[in-house]
Each structure stands twice: as C-alpha cells, then as structure tokens.
Protein backbone atom coordinates (compact mmCIF):
# COMPACT_ATOMS: atom_id res chain seq x y z
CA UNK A 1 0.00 0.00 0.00
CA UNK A 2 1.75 3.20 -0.63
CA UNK A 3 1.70 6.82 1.03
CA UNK A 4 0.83 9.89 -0.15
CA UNK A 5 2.80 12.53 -1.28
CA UNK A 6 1.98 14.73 1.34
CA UNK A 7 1.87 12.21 4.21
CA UNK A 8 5.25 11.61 3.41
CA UNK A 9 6.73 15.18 2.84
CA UNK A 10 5.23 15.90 6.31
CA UNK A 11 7.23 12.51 7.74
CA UNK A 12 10.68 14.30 6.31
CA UNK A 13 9.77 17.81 7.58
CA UNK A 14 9.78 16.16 11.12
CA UNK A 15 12.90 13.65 10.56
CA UNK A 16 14.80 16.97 9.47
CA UNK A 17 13.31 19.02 12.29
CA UNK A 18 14.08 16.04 15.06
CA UNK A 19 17.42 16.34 16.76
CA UNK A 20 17.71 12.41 16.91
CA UNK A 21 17.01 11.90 13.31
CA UNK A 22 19.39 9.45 11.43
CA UNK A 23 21.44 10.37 8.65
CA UNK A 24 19.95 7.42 6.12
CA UNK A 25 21.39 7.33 2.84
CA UNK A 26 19.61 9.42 0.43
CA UNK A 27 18.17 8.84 -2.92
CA UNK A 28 17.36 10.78 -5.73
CA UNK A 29 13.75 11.09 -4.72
CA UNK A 30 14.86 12.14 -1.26
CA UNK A 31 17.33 14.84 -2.65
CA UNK A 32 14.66 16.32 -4.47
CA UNK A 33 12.15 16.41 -1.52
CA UNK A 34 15.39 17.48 0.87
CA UNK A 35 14.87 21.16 -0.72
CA UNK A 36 11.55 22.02 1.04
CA UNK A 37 13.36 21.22 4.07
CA UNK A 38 13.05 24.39 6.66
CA UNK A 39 16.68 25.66 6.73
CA UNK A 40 17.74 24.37 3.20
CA UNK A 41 20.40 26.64 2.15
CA UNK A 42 20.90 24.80 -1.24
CA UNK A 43 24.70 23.93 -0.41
CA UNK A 44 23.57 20.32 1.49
CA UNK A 45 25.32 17.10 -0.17
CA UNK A 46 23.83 14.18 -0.10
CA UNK A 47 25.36 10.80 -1.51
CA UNK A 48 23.30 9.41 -4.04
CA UNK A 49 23.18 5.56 -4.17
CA UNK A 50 20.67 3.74 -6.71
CA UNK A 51 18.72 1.01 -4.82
CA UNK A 52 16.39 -0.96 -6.05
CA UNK A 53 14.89 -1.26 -2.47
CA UNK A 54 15.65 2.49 -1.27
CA UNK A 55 11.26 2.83 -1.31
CA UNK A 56 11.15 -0.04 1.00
CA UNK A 57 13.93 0.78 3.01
CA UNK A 58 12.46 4.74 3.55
CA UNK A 59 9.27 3.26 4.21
CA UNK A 60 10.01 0.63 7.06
CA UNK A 61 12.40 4.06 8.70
CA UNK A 62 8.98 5.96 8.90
CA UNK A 63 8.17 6.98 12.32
CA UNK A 64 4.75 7.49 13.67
CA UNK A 65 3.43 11.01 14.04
CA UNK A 66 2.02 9.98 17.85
CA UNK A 67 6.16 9.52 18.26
CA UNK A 68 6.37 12.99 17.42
CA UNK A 69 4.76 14.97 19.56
CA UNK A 70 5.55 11.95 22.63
CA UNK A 71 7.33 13.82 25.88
CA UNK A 72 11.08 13.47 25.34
CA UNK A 73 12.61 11.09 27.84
CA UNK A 74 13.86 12.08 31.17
CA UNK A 75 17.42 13.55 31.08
CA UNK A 76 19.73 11.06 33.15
CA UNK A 77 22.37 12.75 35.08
CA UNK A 78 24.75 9.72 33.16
CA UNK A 79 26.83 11.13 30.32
CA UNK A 80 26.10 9.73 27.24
CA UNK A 81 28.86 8.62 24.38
CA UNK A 82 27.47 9.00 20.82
CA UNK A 83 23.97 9.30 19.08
CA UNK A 84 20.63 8.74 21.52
CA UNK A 85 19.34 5.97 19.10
CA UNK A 86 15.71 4.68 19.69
CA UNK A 87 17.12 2.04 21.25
CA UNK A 88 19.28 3.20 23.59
CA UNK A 89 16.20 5.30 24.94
CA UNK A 90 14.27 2.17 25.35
CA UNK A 91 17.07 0.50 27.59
CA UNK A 92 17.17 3.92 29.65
CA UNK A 93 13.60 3.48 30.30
CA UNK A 94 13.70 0.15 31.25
CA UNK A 95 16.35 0.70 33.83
CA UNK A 96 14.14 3.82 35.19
CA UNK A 97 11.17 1.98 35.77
CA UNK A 98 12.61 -1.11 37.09
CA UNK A 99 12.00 -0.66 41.28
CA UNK A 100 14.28 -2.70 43.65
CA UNK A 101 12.06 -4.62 46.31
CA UNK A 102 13.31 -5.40 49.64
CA UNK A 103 11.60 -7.34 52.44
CA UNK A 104 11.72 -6.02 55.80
CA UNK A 105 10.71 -7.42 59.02
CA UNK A 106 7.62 -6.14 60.88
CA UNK A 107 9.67 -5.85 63.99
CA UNK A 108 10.64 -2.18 64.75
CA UNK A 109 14.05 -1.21 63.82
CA UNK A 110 16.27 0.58 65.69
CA UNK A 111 16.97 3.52 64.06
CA UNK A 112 20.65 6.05 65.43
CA UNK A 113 17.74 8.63 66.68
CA UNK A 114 17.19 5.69 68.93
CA UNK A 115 20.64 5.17 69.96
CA UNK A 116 20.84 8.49 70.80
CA UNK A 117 17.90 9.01 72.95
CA UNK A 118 19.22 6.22 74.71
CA UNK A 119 22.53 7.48 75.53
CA UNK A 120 20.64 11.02 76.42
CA UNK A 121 18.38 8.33 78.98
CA UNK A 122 21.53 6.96 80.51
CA UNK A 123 21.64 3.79 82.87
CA UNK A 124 19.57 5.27 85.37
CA UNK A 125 16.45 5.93 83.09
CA UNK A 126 14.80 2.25 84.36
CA UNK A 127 14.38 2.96 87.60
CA UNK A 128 14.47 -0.09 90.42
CA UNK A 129 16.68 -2.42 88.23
CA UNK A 130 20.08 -2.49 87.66
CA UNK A 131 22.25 -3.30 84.58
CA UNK A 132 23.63 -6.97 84.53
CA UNK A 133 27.25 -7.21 85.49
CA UNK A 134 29.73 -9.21 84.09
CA UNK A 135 29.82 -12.94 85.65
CA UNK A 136 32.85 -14.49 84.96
CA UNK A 137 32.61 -18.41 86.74
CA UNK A 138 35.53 -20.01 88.23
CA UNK A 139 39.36 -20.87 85.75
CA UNK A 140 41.60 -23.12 86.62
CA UNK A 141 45.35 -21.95 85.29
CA UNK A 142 48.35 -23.54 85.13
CA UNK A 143 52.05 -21.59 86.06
CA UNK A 144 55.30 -22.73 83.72
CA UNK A 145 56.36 -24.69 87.06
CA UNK A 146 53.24 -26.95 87.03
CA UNK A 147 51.06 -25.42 89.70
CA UNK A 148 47.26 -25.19 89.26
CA UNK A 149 45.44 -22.16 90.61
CA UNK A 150 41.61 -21.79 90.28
CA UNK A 151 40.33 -18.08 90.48
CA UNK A 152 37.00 -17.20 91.86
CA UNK A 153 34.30 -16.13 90.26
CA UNK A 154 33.80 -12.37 89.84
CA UNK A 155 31.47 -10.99 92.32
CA UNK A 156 31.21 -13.89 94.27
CA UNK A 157 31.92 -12.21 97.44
CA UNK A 158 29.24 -9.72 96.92
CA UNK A 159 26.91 -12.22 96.44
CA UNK A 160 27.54 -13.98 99.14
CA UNK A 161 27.55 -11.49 101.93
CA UNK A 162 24.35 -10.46 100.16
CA UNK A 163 22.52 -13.50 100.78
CA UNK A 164 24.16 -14.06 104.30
CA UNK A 165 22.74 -11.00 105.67
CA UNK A 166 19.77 -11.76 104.06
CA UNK A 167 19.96 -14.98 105.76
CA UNK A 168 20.50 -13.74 109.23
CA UNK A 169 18.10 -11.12 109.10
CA UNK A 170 14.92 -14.16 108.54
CA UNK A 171 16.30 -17.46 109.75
CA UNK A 172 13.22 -19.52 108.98
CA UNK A 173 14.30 -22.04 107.28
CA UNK A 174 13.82 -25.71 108.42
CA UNK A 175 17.44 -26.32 108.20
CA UNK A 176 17.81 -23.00 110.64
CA UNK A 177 15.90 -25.03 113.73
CA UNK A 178 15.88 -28.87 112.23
CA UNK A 179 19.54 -29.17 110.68
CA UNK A 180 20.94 -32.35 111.55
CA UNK A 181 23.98 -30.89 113.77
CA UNK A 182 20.72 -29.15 116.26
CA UNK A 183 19.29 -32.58 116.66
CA UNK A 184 21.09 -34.11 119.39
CA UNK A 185 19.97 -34.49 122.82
CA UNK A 186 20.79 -31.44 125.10
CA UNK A 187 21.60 -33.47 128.19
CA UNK A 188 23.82 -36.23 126.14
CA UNK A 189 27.94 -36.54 126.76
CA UNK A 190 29.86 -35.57 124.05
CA UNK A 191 30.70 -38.97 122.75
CA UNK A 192 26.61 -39.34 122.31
CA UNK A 193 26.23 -35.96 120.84
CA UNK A 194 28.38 -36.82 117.83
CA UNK A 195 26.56 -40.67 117.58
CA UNK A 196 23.45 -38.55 117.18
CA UNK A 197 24.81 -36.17 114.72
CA UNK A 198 25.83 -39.32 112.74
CA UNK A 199 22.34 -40.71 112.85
CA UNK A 200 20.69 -37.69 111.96
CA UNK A 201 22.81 -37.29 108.95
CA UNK A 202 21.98 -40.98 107.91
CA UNK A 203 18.15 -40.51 108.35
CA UNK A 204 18.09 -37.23 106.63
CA UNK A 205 19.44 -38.72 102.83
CA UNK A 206 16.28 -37.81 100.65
CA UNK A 207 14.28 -36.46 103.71
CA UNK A 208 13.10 -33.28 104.29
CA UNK A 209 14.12 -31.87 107.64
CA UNK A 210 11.31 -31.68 109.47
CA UNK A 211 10.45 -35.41 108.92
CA UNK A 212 14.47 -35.72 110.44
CA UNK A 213 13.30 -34.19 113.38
CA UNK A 214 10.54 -36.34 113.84
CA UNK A 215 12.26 -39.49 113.44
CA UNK A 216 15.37 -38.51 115.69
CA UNK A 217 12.70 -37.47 118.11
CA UNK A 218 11.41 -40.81 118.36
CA UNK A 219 14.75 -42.45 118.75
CA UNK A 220 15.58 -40.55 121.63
CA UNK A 221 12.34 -41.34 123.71
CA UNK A 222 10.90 -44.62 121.94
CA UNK A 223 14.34 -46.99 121.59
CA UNK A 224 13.57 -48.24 124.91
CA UNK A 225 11.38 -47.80 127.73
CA UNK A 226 12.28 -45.26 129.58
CA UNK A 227 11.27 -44.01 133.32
CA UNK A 228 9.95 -40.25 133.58
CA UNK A 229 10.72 -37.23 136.59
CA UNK A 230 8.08 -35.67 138.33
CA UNK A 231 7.15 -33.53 135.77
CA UNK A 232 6.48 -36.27 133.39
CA UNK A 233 9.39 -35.62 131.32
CA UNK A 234 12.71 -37.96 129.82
CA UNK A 235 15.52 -36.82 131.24
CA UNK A 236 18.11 -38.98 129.04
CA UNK A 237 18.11 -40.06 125.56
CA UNK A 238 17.87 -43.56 124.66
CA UNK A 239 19.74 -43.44 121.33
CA UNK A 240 23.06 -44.51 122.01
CA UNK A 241 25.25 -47.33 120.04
CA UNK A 242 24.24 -50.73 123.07
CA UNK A 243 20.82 -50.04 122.68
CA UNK A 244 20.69 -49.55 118.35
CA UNK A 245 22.76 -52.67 118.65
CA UNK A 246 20.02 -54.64 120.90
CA UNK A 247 16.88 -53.08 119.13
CA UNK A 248 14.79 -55.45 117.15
CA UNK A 249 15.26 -54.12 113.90
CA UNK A 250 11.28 -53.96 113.32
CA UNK A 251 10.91 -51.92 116.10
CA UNK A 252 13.71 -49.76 114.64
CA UNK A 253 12.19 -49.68 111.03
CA UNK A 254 8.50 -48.52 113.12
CA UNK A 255 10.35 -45.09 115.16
CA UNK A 256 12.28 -44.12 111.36
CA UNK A 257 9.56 -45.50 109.07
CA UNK A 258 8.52 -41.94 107.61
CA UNK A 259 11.64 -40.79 106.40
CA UNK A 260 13.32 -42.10 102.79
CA UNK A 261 14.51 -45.34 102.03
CA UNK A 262 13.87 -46.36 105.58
CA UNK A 263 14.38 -50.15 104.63
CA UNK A 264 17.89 -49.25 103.92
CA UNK A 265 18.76 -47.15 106.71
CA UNK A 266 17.39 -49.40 109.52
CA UNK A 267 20.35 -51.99 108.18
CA UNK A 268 23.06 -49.31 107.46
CA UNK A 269 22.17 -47.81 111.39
CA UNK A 270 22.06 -51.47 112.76
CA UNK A 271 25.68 -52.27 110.99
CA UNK A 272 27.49 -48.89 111.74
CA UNK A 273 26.60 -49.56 115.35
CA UNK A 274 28.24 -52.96 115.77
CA UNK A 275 30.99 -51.09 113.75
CA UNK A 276 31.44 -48.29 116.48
CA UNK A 277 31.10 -50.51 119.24
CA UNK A 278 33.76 -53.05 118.13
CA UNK A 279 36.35 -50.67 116.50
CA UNK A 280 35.81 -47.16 117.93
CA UNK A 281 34.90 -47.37 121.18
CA UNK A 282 31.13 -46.31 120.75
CA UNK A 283 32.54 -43.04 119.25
CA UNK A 284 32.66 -41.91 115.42
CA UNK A 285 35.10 -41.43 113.28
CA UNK A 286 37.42 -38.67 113.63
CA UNK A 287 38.50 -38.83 110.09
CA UNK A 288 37.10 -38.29 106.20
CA UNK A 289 38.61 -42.16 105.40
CA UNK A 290 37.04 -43.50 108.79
CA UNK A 291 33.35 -42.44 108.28
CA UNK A 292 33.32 -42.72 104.21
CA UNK A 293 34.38 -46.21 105.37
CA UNK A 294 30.76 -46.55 107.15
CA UNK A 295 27.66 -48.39 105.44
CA UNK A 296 25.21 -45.68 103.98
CA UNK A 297 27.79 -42.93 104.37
CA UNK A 298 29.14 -40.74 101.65
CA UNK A 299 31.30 -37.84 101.00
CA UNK A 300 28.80 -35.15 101.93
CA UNK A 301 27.91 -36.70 105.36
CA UNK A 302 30.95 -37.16 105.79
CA UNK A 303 32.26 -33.70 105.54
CA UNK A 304 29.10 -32.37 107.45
CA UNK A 305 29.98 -34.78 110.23
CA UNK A 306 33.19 -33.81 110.94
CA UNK A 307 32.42 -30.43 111.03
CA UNK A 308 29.50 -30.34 113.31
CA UNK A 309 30.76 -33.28 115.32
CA UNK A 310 34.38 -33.01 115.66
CA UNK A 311 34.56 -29.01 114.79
CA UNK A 312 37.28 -29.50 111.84
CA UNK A 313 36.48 -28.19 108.29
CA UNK A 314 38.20 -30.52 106.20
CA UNK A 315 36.19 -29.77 103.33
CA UNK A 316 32.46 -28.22 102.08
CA UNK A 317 29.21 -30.48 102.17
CA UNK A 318 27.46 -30.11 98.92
CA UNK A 319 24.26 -31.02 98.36
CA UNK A 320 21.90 -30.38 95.88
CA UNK A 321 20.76 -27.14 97.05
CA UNK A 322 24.47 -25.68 97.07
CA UNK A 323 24.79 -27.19 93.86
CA UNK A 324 22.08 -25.88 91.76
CA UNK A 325 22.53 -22.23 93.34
CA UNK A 326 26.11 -21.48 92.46
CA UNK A 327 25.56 -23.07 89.28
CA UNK A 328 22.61 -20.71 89.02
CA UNK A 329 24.86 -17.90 90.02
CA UNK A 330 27.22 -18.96 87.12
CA UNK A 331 29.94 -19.97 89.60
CA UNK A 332 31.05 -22.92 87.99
CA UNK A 333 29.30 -25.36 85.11
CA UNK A 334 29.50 -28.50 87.27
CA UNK A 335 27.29 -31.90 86.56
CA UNK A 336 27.74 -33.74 90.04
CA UNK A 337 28.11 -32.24 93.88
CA UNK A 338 31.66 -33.98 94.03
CA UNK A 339 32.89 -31.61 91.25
CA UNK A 340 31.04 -28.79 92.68
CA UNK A 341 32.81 -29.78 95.76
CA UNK A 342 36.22 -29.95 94.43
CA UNK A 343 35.62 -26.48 92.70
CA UNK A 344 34.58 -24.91 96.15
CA UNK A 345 37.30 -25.94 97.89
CA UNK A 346 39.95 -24.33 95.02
CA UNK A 347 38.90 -20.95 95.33
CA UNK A 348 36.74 -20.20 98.47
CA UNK A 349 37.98 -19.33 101.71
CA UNK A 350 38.34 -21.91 104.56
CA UNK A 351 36.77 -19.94 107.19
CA UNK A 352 33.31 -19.64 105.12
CA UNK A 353 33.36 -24.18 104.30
CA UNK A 354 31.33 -24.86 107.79
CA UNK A 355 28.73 -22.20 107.87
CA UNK A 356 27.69 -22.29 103.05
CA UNK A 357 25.63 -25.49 103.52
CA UNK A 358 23.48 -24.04 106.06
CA UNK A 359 23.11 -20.54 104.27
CA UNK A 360 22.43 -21.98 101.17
CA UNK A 361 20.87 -24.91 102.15
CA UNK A 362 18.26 -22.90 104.16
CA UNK A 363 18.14 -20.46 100.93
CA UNK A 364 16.92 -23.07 98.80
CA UNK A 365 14.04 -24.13 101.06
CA UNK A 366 12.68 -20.43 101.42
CA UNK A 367 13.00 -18.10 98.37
CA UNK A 368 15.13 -19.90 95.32
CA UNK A 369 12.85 -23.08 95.31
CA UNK A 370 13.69 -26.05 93.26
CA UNK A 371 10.41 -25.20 91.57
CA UNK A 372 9.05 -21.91 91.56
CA UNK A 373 11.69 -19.31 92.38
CA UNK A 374 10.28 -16.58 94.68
CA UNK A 375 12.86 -13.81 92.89
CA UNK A 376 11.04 -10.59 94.30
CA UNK A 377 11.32 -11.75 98.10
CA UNK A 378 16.03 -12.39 97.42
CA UNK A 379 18.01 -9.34 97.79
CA UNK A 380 20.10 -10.29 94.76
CA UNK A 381 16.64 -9.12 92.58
CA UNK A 382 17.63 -6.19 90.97
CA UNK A 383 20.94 -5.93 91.49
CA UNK A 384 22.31 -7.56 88.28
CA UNK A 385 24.35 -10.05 90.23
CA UNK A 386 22.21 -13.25 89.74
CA UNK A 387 22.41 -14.55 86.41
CA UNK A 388 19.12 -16.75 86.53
CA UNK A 389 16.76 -13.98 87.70
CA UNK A 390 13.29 -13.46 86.31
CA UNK A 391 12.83 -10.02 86.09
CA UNK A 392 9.50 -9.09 86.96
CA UNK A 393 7.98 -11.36 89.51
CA UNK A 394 6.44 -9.54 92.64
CA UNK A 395 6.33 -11.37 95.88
CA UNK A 396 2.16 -11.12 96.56
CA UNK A 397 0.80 -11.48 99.77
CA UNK A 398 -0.38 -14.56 100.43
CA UNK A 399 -3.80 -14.44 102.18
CA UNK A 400 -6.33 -16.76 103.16
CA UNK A 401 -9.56 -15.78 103.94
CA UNK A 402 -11.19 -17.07 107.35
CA UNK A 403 -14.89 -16.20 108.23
CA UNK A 404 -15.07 -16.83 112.16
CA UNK A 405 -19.10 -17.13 113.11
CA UNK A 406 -19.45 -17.08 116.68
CA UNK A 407 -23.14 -18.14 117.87
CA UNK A 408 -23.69 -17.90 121.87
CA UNK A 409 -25.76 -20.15 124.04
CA UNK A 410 -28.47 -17.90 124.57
CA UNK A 411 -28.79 -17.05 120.50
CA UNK A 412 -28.71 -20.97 119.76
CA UNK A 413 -31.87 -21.10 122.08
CA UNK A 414 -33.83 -18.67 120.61
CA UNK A 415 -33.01 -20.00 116.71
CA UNK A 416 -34.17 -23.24 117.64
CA UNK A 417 -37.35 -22.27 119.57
CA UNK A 418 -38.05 -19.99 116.36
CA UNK A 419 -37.55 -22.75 114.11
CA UNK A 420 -39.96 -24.99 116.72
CA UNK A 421 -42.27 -22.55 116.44
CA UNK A 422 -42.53 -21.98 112.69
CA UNK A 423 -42.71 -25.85 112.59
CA UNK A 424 -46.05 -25.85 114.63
CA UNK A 425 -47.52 -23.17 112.64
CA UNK A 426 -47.34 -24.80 110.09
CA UNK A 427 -48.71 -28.40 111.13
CA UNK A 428 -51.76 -26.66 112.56
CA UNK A 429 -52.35 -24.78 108.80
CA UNK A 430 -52.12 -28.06 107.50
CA UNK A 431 -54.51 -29.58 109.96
CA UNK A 432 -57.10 -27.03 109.18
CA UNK A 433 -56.63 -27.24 105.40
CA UNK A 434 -57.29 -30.88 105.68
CA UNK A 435 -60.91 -30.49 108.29
C-alpha cells in the first residue's frame, strides 16, 4: 500500500526538524524532496546511491506522528557517548522503571535517633533495676612450674555477703531449727552428741528436715522404755550405740519409718553400730577415710559430720541445694556435687566451708525453690548479680480468707425455739386445710 505525497513530505519535515534523526542514505527522490526542508540553504550534499529497495527501506524508517509529539525522555544525570538511538532510549527506560524490592521485618528497627535518645536516657532511666554485670565463673590456670590455681568467680563475694545478711536477718528455714547438727539431745555426753549427729545425717538422705526431726525425736524417747521425773518428762536419751545394737530391727524400722529409704537405713544404722562398738569405742570417726568407710555414708555426710561433730572443716558439704545455686549464680558449670565440691574448695575461703551449707541450704528451702523461684522476696533481685533472675515477679501477699461465726448459748436457744415454732404453725395450717 503506498503513502501519499503529502503524508510523506510531512514525515521528512519532522525527521529533518528532530534532533535524533538518522542520517539514512539518500536517494534521488529524497534529494529532491530534501529542498523544502526548513533551513535548506541549497549547499547540502547528499550521496546518491541507486537502490532498487531504497522505497522499502524509507518506508520501514517511517516513524509514527504519535512519536512525534511523545514527551522526550527524562534527562539522566549519566553522560552519554554517541547518538541517543531509539534504542538506547528504550534501555534507559527500562532501567528507570525497574524498582528494587526489599523485604523487611515487621519488627521495629532501631533507628541512630534511637541510639541516641538512649545514651541522652543513661543507665539510670529504668528505675528499680540495675544493669547486669559481668559474671565471669571459676578458671583453673596452670604456672610454667606446674602449679594449678583456680580463680574465683567475679562478684562472688558480693553475692555472698548479700545472701548471708539476708539470711540472718529471717532465719526460717527448716534447716535453721531442724539441721541435723541441732538434733542431738541437750543433756547427752559428748561422745553421744556426735553418735546422734551421725544418725541424723543418715536418716536425713532424701528427707526433708522436718520429717528428720521427727524421726530422731522418736529415737531418743521410743528406743527403749524409759522411766519419767516428776514432771512427766525424759531426762536422758535412749539413742546410744548398746541399745541400736540390741533393738529389734522392726521396732527400729517402726520409730524411722517416715523418712526415705527407711528399709535401707534401719540396716546401714544397725551395721554402723556394731561397727562403732567393736572398733571405735562407741565413738565416730574422727576422720574423712574412717566415716566414708561406714555403710550408707558418703562424702557429703561425711564432711558435714566432721564439722559439726568433731569441729574441723576438712572440706564443704554439697548437696543439691548448694549445687544448683552457684551453678545458678554462674559460679562454675559443674554436673555432680563432688565436682562442685572440688571447685569450692579451690577458690573459696576456709573460714566460710562450715557455715555455706546451712546458708544456702536454708536459701533453697525459702526463696530460690527447686520449683518456683520466689525472685522478688532475694536481695540479689535487681541488682544484676544473679544470672538466673526473672525479672519481673512480685512477691504477693499470700492471704487466706477465714470467716469466724461465733453463735452464743443464749442465741442458739432462741433459733431453735423460732424454728420450733414456725414448725407448729405450720402443722396446725395443715390440719385445718385438711378439716
């Protein structure tokens, strides 16, 4: 299909007229039509080249008029080498609307006006709880000459005079009045006073201490009958090494039945008797080898033993309250009380081994519970020394609710005549409803 003539001189007025037109090789036609060109001056040269397909060729180069009068691209602030061709203003398009898409989270993000603020706050914006400190636990270093050191824990001595006042300020704990070096018998010679202690460390393996205290109760005033004074009370214990030794071991397994494994202990009792009695003397052990040698007696009781009985700290009882809290505290990472133990004893000072079972022992039955820590009520809340703290909890009163009703003689009379009364009101209504 071909053009007009004037559909066409009106395509070259625009080519010539567009900044980004082509230089195309020209024709003869095209010179021709090249002099109504606006600007001709008559001195333009064009190189005349005979084609066969120079119609085709001008035709297919025709632009549209709508490309005309388009908006001219956006300048880029890129410098450009050479002719803008058509198609280097498509890939500049391209690259303008492409949009980069990334994903962000829907948490907040902290932006440096943030930071700032903070650092204008300072540490002492949160009022009533302190920044943790560093916890460092327990190292164990070696010198060039072969000697092993282990260095406390940081803060450990802040820690523990915290919880020792603490301590001393409520002692309520079981272990404070029930502890197994308080449960001898006042009255007793010394050589029974530390055959009691012995016992009562025995019977208190898996036992809470006020079932102890029981048990040891019983022992003193039920091994054997025993006369009474004038006031009707015992004036001398009957738990001594003879009469464990002649007890009938059911009657032994009756007075200690409540406390753990109590099948166990009744044989371990009866055999470190006869032990006592034939190579002691019907005393105890005054050594860590003599009393681990004992059936149903281990390293802790033994320690424990010969520091309440005998009065020598050879080394630190550990149980499994002392264990779990300075593991909790980030003192050591220790799987077993004998390494917890053997940690203990590098760093801490001798003169505090007798009295850290009974402050921590007594700890762990009042406020840092196996299960269910009571954080708010321990003086360490807050400070940023405890490193297994639950910020937040509040110790709430606990209160139970009692309704006392108090009903006097003389009121009970009168409700029960009233109720009498209504009673025969209402059998003689029913008397006359039935004449």
């Amino acid at each position: 299909m071909r053009t007009s003539r004037l559909s066409q001189e009106t395509t070259r007025i625009f080519n010539a007229l567009s900044p980004n037109a082509r230089n195309a090789r020209s024709t003869r036609s095209s010179k021709r039509l090249a002099s109504f060109a606006l600007g001709y001056d008559g001195q333009m040269e064009l190189k005349e080249e005979e084609d066969e397909t120079t119609n085709n060729r001008t035709s297919s180069q025709t632009p549209d008029i709508e490309d005309a009068i388009a908006t001219p691209p956006r300048s880029s602030r890129k410098r450009k080498f050479g002719a803008d061709t058509p198609l280097k203003a498509n890939v500049v398009t391209e690259t303008e609307i492409k949009q980069e898409t990334t994903w962000t989270s829907p948490r907040r993000v902290k932006n440096e006006e943030d930071d700032g603020e903070e650092e204008q706050q300072g540490p002492g914006a949160s009022p009533g709880r302190s920044k943790a400190k560093p916890k460092i636990p327990a190292r164990r270093t070696t010198s060039p000459s072969g000697t092993v050191r282990i260095h406390p824990p940081s803060n450990w001595e802040e820690i523990y005079n915290t919880i020792k006042a603490m301590r001393q300020r409520n002692p309520t704990a079981p272990v404070d009045t029930m502890g197994c070096e308080d449960l001898f018998w006042r009255g007793a010679p010394p050589k029974e006073k530390r055959y009691h202690t012995l016992t009562a460390l025995m019977l208190s393996s898996q036992t809470k201490d006020t079932v102890t205290a029981v048990a040891m109760q019983r022992l003193h005033t039920e091994l054997v009958p025993q006369e009474t004074d004038g006031e009707g009370k015992i004036s001398h214990s009957s738990l001594t090494v003879e009469n464990i030794i002649a007890c009938d071991p059911v009657h032994l397994d009756n007075l200690i039945g409540k406390v753990g494994f109590h099948n166990n202990k009744t044989k371990y009792i009866k055999q470190v008797a006869t032990i006592l009695k034939n190579e002691y003397n019907s005393d105890i052990p005054n050594t860590i080898e003599g009393l681990v040698r004992l059936p149903g007696v281990g390293p802790k009781m033994a320690y424990l033993c010969m520091s309440a009985a005998w009065g020598i700290d050879e080394g630190i009882g550990v149980d499994v309250h002392v264990h779990r809290l300075t593991n909790l505290w980030g003192w050591h990472k220790t799987k077993t009380p004998e390494e917890t133990r053997a940690w203990l004893e590098g760093w801490l000072p001798k003169d505090k081994w007798h009295e850290i079972n009974k402050m921590l022992v007594g700890l762990g039955q009042t406020v840092c519970l196996p299960i269910g820590r009571r954080c708010g009520e321990c003086d360490l809340a807050g400070t940023g020394l405890c490193k297994a703290e639950i910020r937040g909890w509040k110790a709430n009163e606990r209160r139970v609710k009692k309704e006392k009703i108090e009903l006097s003689v003389d009121e009970g009379t009168k409700l029960v005549n009233k109720e009498e009364e209504e009673r025969k009101i209402v059998k003689v209504e029913e008397e006359l409803a039935n004449v």
